[in-house]
N, C-alpha and C. Protein backbone atom coordinates (compact mmCIF):
# COMPACT_ATOMS: atom_id res chain seq x y z
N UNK A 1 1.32 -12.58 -7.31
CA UNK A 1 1.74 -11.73 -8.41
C UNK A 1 0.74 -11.72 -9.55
N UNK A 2 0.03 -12.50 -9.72
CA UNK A 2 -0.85 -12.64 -10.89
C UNK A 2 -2.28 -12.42 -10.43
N UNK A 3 -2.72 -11.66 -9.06
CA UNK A 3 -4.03 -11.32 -8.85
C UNK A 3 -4.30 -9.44 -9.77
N UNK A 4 -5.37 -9.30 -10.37
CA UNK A 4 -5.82 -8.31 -10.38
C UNK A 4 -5.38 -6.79 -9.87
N UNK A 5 -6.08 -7.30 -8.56
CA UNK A 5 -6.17 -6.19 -7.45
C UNK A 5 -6.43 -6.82 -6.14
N UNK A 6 -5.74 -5.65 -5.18
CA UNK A 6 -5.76 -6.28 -3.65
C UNK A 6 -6.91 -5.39 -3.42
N UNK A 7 -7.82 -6.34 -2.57
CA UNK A 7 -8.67 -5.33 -1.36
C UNK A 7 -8.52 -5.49 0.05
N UNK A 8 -8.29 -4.82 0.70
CA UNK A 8 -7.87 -4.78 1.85
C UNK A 8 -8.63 -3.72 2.51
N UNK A 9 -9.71 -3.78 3.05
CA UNK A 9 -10.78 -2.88 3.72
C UNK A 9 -11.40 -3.05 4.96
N UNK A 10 -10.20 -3.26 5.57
CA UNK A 10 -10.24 -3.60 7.26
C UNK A 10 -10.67 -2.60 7.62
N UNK A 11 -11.49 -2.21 9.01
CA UNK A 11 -11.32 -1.40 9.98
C UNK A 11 -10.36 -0.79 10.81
N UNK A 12 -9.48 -1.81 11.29
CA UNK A 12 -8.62 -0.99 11.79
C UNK A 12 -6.96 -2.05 10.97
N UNK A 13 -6.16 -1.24 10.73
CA UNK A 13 -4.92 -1.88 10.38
C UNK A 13 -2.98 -1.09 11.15
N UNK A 14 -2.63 -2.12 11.46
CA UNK A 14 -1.36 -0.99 12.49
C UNK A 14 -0.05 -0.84 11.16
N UNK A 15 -0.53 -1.65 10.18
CA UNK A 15 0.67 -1.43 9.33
C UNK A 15 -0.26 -1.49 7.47
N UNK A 16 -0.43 -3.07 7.41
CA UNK A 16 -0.74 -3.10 6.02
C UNK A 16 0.60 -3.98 5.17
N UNK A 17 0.80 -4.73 5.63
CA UNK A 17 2.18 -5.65 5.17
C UNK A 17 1.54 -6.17 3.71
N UNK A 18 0.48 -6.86 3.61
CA UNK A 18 0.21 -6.92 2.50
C UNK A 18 -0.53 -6.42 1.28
N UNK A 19 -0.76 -4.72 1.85
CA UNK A 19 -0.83 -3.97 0.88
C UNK A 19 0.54 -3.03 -0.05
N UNK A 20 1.76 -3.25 1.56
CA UNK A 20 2.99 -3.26 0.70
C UNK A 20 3.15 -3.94 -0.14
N UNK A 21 3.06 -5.22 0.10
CA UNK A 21 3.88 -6.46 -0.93
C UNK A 21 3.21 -6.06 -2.25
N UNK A 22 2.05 -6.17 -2.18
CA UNK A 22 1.09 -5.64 -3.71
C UNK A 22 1.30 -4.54 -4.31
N UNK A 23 1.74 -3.54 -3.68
CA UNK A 23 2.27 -2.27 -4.25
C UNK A 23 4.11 -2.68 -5.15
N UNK A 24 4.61 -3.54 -4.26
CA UNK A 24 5.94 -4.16 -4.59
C UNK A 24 5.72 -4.61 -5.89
N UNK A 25 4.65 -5.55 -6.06
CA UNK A 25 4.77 -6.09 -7.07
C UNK A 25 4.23 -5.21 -8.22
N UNK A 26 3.06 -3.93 -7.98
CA UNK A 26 2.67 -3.49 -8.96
C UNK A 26 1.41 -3.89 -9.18
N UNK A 27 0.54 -4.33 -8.25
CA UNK A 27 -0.65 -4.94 -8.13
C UNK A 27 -1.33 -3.60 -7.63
N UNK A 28 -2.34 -2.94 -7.88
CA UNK A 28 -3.23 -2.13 -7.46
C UNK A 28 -4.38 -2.41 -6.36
N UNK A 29 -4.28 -1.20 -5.36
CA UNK A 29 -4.76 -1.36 -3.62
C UNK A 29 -6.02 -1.00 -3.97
N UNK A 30 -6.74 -1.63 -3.22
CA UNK A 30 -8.02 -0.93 -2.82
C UNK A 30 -8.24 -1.39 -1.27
N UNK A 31 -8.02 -0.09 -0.47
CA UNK A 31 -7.93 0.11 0.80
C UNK A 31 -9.28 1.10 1.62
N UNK A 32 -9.35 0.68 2.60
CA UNK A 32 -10.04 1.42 3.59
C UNK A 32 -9.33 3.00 3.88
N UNK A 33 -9.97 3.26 4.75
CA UNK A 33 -9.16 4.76 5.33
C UNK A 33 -8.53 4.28 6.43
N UNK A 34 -8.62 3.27 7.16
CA UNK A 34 -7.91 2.74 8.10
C UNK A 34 -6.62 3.57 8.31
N UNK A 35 -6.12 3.59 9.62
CA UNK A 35 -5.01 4.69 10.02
C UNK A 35 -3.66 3.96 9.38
N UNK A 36 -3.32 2.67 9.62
CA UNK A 36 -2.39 1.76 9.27
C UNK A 36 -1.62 1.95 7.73
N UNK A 37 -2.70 2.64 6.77
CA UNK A 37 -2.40 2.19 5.49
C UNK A 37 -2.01 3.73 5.06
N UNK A 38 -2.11 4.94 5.84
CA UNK A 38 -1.50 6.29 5.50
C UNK A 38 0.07 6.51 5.40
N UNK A 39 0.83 5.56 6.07
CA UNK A 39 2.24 5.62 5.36
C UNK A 39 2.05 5.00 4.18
N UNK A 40 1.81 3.89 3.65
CA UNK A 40 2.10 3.33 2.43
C UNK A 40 1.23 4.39 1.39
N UNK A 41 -0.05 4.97 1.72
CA UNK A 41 -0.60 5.48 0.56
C UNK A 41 -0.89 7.09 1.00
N UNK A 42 0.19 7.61 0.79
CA UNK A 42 0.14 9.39 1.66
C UNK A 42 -0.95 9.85 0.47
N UNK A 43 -1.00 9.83 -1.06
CA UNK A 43 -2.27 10.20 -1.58
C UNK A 43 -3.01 9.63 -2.24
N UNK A 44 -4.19 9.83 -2.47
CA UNK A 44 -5.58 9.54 -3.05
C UNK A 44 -5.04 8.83 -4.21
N UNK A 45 -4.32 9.55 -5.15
CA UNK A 45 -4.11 9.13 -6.40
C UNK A 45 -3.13 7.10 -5.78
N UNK A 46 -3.05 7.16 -5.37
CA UNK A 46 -1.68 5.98 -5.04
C UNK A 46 -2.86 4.70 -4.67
N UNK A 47 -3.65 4.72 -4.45
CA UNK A 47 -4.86 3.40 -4.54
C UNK A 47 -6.31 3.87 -4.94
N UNK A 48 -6.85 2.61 -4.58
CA UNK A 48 -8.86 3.38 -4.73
C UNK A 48 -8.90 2.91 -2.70
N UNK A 49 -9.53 3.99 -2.56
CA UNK A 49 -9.70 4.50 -1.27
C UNK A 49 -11.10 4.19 -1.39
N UNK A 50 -12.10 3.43 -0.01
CA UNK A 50 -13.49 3.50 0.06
C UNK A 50 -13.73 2.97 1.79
N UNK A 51 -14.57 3.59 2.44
CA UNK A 51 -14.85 3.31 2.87
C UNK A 51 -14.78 1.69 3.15
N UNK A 52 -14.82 1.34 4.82
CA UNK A 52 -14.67 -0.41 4.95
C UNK A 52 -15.90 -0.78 5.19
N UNK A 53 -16.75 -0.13 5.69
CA UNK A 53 -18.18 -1.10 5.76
C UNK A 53 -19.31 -0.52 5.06
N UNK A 54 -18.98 0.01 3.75
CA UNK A 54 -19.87 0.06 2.83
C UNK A 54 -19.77 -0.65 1.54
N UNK A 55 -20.76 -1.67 1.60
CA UNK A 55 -20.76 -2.50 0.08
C UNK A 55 -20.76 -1.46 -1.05
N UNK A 56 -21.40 -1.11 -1.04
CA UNK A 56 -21.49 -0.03 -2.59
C UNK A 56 -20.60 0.36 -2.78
N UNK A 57 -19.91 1.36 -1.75
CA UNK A 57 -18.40 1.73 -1.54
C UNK A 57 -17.43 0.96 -2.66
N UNK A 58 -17.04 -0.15 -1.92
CA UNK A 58 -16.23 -1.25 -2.12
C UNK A 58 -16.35 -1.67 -3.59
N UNK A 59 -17.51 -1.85 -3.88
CA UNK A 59 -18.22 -2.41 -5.02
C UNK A 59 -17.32 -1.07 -5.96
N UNK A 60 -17.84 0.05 -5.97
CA UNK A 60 -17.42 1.80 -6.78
C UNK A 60 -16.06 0.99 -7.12
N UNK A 61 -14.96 0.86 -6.16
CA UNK A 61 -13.80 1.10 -5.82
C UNK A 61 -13.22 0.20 -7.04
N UNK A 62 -14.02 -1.27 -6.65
CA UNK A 62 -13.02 -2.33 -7.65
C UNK A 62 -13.47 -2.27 -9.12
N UNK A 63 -14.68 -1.57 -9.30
CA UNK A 63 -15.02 -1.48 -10.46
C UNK A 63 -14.43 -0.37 -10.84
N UNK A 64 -13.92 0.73 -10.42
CA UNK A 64 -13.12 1.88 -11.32
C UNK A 64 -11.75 1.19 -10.95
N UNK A 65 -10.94 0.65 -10.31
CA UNK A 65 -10.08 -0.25 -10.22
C UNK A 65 -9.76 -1.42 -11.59
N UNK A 66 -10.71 -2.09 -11.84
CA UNK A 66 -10.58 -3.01 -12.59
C UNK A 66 -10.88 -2.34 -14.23
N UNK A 67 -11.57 -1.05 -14.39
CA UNK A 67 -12.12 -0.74 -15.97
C UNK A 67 -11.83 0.80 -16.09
N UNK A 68 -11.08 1.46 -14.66
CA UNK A 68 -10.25 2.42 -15.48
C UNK A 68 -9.38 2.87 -15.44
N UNK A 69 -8.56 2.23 -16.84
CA UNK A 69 -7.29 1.66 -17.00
C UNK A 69 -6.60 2.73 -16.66
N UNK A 70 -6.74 4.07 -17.06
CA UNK A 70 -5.67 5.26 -16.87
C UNK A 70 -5.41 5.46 -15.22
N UNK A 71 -6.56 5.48 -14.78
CA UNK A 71 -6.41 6.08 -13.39
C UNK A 71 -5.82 4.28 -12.50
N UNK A 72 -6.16 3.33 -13.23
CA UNK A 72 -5.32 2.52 -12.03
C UNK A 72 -3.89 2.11 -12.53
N UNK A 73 -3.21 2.49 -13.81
CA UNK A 73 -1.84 2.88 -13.83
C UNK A 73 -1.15 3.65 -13.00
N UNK A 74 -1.81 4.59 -13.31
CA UNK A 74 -1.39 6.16 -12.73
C UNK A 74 -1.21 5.36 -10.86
N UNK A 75 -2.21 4.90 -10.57
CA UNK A 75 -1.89 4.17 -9.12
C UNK A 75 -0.73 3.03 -9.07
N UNK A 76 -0.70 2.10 -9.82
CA UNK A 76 0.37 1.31 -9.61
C UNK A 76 1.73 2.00 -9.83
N UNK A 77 1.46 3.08 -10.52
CA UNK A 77 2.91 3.73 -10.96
C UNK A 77 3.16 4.64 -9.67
N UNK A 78 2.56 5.26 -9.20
CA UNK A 78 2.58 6.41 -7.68
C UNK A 78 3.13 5.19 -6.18
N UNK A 79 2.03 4.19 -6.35
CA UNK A 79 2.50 3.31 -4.89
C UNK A 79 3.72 2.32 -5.35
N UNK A 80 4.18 1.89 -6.73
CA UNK A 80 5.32 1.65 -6.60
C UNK A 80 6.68 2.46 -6.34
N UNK A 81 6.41 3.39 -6.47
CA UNK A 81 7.46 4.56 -6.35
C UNK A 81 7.86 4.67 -5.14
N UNK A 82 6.15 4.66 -4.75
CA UNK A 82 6.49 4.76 -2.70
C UNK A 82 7.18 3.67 -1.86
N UNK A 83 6.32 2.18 -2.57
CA UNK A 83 7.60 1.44 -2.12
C UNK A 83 8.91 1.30 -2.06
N UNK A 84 9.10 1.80 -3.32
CA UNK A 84 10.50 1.75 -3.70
C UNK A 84 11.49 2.51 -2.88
N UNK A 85 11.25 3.60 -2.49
CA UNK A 85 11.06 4.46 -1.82
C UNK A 85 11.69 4.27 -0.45
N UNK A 86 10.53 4.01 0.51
CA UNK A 86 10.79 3.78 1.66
C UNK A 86 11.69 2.38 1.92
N UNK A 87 11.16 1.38 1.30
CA UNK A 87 11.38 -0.34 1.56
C UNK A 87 12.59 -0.48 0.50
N UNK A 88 13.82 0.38 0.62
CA UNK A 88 14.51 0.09 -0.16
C UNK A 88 15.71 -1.12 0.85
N UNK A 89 15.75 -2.18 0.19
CA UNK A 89 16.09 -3.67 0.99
C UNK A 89 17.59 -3.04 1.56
N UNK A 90 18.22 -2.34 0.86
CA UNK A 90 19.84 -2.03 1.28
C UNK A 90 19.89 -0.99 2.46
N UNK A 91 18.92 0.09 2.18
CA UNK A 91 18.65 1.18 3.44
C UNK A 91 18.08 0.41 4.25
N UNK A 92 17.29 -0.73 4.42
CA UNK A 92 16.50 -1.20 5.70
C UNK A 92 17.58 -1.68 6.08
N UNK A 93 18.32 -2.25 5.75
CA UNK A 93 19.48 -3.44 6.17
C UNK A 93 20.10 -2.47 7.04
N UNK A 94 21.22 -1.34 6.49
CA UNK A 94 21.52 -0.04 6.86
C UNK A 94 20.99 0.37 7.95
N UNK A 95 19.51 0.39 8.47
CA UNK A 95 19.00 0.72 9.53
C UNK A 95 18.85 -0.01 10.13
N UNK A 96 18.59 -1.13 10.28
CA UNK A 96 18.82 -2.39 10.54
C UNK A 96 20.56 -2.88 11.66
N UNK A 97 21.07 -2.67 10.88
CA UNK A 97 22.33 -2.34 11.73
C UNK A 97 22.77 -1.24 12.47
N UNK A 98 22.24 -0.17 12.10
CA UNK A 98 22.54 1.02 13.45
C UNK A 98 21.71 0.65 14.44
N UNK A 99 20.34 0.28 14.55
CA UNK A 99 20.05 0.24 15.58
C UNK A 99 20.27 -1.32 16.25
N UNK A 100 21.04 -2.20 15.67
CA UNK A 100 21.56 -3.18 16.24
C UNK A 100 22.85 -2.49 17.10
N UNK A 101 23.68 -2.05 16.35
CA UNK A 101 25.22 -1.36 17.00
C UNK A 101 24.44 -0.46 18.20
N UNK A 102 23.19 0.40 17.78
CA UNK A 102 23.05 1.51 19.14
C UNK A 102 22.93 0.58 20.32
N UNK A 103 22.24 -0.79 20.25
CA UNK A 103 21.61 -1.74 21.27
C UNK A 103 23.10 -1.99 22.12
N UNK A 104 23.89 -2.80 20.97
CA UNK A 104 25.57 -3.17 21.80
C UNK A 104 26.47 -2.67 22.24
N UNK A 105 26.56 -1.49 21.78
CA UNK A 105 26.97 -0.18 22.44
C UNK A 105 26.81 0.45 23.42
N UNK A 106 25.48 0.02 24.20
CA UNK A 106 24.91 0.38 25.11
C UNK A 106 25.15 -0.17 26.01
């Protein structure tokens, strides 16, 4: 809870669990384009996006990340929303149990 910013600039990712949690908390992403991380961040504005195997890239990303302040609000405020959103703990639960009941039912 008390880091900065996440970077997370894998190559390939199937989900991104802990670019959720950081969005949860309000911590600002800096992600790859990796396929994994397009549910959590459907737009541009919602992290700093850079390339994964470019230093300079990476380098751009955390430095407009870390010094500009408007545009990485504007991000913590967009990907918390999204969390909020999808990962809402009472609807998972909710889904969570239908597809338990569809299993026993069966």
């Amino acid at each position: 809870n008390s880091i900065s910013a996440l970077v997370n600039v894998s190559e390939y990712e199937s989900f991104g669990v802990s670019v959720a949690e950081a969005m949860a908390c309000k911590i600002p992403v800096i992600i790859s384009k990796a396929e994994g991380f397009k549910d959590l961040v459907p737009d541009v504005q919602n992290a700093f996006i850079t390339t994964s195997n470019n230093p300079l890239d990476i380098f751009k990303a955390m430095e407009s990340c870390l010094f500009d302040i408007e545009r990485r609000k504007i991000a913590i405020d967009r990907s918390y929303a999204v969390v909020s959103e999808k990962f809402d703990w009472l609807d998972n639960i909710k889904q969570m149990e239908s597809v338990y009941s569809d299993l026993i039912h069966k």
